[in-house]
C-alpha atoms as a PDB file:
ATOM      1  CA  UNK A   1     385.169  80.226 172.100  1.00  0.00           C
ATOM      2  CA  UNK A   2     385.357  76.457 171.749  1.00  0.00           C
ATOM      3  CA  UNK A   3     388.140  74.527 171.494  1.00  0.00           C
ATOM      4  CA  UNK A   4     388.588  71.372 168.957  1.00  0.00           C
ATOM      5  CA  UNK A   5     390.642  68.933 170.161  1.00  0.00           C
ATOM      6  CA  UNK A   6     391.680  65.924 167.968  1.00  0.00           C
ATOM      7  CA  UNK A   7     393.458  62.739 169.103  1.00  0.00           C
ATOM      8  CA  UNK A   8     394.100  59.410 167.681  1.00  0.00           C
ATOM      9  CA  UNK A   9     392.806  55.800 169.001  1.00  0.00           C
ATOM     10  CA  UNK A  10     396.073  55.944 171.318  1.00  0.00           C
ATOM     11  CA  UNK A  11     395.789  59.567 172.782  1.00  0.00           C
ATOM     12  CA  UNK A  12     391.762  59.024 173.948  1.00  0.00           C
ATOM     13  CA  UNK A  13     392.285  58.523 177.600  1.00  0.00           C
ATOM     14  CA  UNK A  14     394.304  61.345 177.659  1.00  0.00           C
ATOM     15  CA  UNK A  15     391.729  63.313 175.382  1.00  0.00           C
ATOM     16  CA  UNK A  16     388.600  61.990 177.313  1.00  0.00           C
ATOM     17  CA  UNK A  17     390.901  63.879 180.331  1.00  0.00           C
ATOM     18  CA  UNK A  18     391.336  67.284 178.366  1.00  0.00           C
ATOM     19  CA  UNK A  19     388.021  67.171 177.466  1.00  0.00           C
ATOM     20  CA  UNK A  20     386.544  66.432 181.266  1.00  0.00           C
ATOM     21  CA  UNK A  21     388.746  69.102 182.599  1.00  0.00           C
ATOM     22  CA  UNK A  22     387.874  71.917 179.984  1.00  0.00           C
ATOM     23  CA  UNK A  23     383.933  70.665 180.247  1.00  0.00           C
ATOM     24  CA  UNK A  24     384.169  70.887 184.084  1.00  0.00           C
ATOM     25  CA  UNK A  25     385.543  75.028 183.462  1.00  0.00           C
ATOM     26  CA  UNK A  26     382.452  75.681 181.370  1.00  0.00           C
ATOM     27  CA  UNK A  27     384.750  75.778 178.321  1.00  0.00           C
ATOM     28  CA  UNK A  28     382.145  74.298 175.067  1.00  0.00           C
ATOM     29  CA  UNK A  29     384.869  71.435 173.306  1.00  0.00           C
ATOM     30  CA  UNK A  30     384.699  69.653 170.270  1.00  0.00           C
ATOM     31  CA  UNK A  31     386.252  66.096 170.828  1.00  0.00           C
ATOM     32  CA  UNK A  32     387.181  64.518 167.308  1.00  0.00           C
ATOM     33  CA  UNK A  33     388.780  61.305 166.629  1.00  0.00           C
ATOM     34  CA  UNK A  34     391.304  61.642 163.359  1.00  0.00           C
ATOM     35  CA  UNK A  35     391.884  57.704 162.874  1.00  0.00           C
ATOM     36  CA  UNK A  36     391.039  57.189 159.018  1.00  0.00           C
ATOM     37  CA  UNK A  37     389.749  54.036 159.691  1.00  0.00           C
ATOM     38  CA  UNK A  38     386.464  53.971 157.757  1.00  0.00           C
ATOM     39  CA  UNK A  39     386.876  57.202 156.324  1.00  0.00           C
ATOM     40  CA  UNK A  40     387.572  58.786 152.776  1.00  0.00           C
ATOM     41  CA  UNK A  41     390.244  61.346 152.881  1.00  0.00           C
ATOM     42  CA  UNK A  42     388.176  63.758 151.444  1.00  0.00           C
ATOM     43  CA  UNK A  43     385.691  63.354 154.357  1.00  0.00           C
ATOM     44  CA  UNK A  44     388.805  64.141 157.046  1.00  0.00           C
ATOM     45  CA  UNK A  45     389.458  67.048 155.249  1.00  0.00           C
ATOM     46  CA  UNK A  46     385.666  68.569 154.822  1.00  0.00           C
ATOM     47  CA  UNK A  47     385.102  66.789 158.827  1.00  0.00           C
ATOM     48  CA  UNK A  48     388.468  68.853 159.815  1.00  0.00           C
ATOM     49  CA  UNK A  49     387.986  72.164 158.134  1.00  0.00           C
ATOM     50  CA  UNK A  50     384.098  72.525 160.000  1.00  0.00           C
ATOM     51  CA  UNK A  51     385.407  71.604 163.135  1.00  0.00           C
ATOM     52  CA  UNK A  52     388.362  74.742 162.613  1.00  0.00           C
ATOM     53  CA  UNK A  53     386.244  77.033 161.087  1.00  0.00           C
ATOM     54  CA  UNK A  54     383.688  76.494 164.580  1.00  0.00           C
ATOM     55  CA  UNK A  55     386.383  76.703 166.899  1.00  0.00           C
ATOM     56  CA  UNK A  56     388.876  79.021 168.190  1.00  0.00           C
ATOM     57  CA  UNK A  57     391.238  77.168 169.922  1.00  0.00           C
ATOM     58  CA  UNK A  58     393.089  73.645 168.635  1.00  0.00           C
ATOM     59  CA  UNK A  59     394.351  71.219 170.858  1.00  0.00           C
ATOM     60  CA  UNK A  60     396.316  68.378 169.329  1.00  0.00           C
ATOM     61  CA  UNK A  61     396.508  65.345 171.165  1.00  0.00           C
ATOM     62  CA  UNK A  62     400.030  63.637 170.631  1.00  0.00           C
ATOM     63  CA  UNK A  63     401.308  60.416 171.485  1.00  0.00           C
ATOM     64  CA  UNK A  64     404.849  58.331 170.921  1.00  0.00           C
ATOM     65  CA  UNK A  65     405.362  58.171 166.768  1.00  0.00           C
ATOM     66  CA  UNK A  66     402.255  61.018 166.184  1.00  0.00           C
ATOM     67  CA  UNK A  67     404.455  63.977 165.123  1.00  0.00           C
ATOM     68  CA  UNK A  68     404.847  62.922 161.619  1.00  0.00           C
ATOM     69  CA  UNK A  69     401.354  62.433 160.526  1.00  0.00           C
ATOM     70  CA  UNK A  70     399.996  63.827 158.176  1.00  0.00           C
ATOM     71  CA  UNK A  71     397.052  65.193 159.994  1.00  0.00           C
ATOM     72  CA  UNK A  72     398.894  67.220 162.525  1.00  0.00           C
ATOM     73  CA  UNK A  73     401.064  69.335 160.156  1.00  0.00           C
ATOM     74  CA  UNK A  74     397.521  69.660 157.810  1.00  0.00           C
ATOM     75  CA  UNK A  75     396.160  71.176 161.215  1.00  0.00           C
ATOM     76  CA  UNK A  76     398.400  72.667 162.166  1.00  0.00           C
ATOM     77  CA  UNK A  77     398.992  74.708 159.055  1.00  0.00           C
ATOM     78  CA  UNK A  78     395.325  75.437 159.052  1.00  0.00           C
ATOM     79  CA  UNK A  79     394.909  76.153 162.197  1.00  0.00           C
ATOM     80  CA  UNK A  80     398.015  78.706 161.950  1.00  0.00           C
ATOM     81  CA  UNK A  81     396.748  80.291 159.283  1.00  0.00           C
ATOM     82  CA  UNK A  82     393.622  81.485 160.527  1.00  0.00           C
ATOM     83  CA  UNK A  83     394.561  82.765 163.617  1.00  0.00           C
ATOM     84  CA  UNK A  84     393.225  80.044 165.856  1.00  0.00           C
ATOM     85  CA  UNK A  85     394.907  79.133 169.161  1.00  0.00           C
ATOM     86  CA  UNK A  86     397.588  76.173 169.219  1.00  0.00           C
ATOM     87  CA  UNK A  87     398.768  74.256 171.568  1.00  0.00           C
ATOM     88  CA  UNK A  88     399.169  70.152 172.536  1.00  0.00           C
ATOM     89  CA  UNK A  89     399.192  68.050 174.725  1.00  0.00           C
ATOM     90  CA  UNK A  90     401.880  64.849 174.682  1.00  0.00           C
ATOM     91  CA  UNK A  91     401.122  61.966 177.226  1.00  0.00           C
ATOM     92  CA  UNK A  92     403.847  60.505 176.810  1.00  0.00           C
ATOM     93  CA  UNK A  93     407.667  60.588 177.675  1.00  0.00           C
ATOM     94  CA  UNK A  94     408.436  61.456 173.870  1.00  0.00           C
ATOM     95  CA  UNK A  95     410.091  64.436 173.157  1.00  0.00           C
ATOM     96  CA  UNK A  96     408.036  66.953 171.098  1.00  0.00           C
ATOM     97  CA  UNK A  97     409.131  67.281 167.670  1.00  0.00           C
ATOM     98  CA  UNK A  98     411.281  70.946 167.322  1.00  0.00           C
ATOM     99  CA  UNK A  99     409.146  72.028 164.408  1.00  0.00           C
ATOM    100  CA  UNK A 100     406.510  72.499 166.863  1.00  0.00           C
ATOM    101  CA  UNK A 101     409.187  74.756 169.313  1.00  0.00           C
ATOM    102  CA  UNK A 102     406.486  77.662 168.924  1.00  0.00           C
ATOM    103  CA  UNK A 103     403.386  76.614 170.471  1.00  0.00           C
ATOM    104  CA  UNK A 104     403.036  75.373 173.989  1.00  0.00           C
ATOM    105  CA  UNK A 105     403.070  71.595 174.571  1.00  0.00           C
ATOM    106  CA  UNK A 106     400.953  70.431 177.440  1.00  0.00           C
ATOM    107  CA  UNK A 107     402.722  67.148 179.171  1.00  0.00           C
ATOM    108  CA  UNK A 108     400.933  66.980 182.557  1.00  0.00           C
ATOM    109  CA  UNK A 109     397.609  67.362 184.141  1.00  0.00           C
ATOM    110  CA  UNK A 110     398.279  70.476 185.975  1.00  0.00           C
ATOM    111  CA  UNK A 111     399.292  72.182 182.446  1.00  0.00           C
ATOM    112  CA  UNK A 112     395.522  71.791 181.645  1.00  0.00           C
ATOM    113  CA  UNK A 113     394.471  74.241 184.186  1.00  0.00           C
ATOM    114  CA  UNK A 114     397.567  76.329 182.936  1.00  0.00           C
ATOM    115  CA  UNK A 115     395.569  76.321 179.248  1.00  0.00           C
ATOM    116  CA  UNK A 116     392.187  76.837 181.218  1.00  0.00           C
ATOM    117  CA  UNK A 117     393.718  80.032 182.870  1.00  0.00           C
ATOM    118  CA  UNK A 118     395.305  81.117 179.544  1.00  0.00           C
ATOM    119  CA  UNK A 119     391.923  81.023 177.881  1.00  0.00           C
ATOM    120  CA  UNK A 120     390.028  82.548 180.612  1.00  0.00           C
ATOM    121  CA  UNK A 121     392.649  85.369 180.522  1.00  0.00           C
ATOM    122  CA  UNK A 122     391.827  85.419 177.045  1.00  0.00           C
ATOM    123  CA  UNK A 123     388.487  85.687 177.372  1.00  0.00           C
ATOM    124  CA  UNK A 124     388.704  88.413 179.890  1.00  0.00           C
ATOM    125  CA  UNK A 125     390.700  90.632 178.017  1.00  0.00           C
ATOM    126  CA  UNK A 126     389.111  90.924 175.158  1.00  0.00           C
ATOM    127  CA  UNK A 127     391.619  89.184 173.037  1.00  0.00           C
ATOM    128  CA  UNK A 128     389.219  86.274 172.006  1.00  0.00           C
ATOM    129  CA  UNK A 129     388.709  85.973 168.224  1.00  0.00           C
ATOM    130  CA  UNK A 130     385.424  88.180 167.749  1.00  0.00           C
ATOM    131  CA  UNK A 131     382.618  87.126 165.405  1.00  0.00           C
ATOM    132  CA  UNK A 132     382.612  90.630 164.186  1.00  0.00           C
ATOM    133  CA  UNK A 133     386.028  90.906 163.186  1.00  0.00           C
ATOM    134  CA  UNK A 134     386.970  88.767 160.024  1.00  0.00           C
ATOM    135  CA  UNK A 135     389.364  86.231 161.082  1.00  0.00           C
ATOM    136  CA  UNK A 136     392.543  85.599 160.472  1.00  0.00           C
ATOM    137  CA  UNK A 137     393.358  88.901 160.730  1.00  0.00           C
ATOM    138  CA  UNK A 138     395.827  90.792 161.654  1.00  0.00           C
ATOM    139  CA  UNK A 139     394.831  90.951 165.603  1.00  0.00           C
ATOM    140  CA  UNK A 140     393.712  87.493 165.481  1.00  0.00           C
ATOM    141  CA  UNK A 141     397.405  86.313 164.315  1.00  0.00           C
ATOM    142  CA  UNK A 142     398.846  89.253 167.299  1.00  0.00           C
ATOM    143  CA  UNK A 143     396.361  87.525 170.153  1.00  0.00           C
ATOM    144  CA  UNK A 144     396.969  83.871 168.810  1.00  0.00           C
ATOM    145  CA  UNK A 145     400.864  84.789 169.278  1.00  0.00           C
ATOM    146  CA  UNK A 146     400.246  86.319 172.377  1.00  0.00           C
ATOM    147  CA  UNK A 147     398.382  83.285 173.806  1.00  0.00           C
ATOM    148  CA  UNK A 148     400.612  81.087 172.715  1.00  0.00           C
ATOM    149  CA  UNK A 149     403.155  83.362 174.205  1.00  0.00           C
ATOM    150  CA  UNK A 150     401.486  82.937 177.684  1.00  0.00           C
ATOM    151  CA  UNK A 151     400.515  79.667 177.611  1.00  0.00           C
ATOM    152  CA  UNK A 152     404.334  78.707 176.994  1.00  0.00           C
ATOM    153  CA  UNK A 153     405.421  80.987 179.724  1.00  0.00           C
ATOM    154  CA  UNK A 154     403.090  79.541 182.265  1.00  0.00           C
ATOM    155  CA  UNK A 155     404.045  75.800 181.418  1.00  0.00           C
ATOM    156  CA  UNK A 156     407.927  76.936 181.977  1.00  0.00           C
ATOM    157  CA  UNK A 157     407.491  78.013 185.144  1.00  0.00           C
ATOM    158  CA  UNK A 158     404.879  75.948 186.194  1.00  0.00           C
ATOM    159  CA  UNK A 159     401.864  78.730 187.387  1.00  0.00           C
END
């Protein structure tokens, strides 16, 4: 079950620290700079649907002036679509945008291990995306809800 996470130049502290953290659980992550800076569109987009398809989970990394990119609605449609896992992670003092009210935002270290518990949970009851089943299905979408159910739960109150 590995998680993509995708960041910009200004968000790669705070993804190198995602990353660390997940790496240190044993979770496999797929660390991905989105900057177009030297790249075609059309290699984003072929660069960005790979990375989904492998992965179950998404982690967006946000920073101050992010939310309207391009990228993280593409994503995040994507991502929503098939099922995947959603959540992000804003390092800053911004305010997350209220289009993204229904998955969890991340804002401090200590709701990383909140996200590492939510996929471990995950992972230990059986509500993981299975190769077997074809995905974005209809469980997929009901588990993806659920974790991001959790996840949002945990982050309120902080355990």
């Amino acid at each position: 079950m590995p998680v993509f996470i995708s960041y910009r130049h200004a968000g790669r502290l705070d993804a190198f620290i995602l990353n660390e953290r997940l790496l240190l659980e044993g979770i496999t992550t797929q660390l991905v700079m989105v900057d177009s800076l030297g790249q075609t569109f059309d290699d984003l987009h072929g660069g960005f649907c790979q990375q989904l398809a492998d992965a179950t989970h998404w982690v967006g990394v946000l920073t101050a002036g992010d939310e309207g990119d391009w990228w993280t609605a593409w994503l995040l449609g994507a991502a929503a679509m098939t099922g995947r896992r959603v959540s992000f992670y804003l390092g800053c003092t911004a305010e997350a945008p209220s289009r993204l009210g229904k998955w969890p935002v991340m804002r401090e270290r200590e709701h990383i291990d909140l996200f590492v518990w939510a996929y471990h949970d995950e992972r230990t009851f059986g509500r993981g995306i299975h190769p077997s089943m074809p995905r974005g299905g209809a469980a997929d979408r009901d588990n993806a809800d659920f974790f991001h159910a959790d996840l949002k739960a945990k982050i309120r109150r902080g355990f």
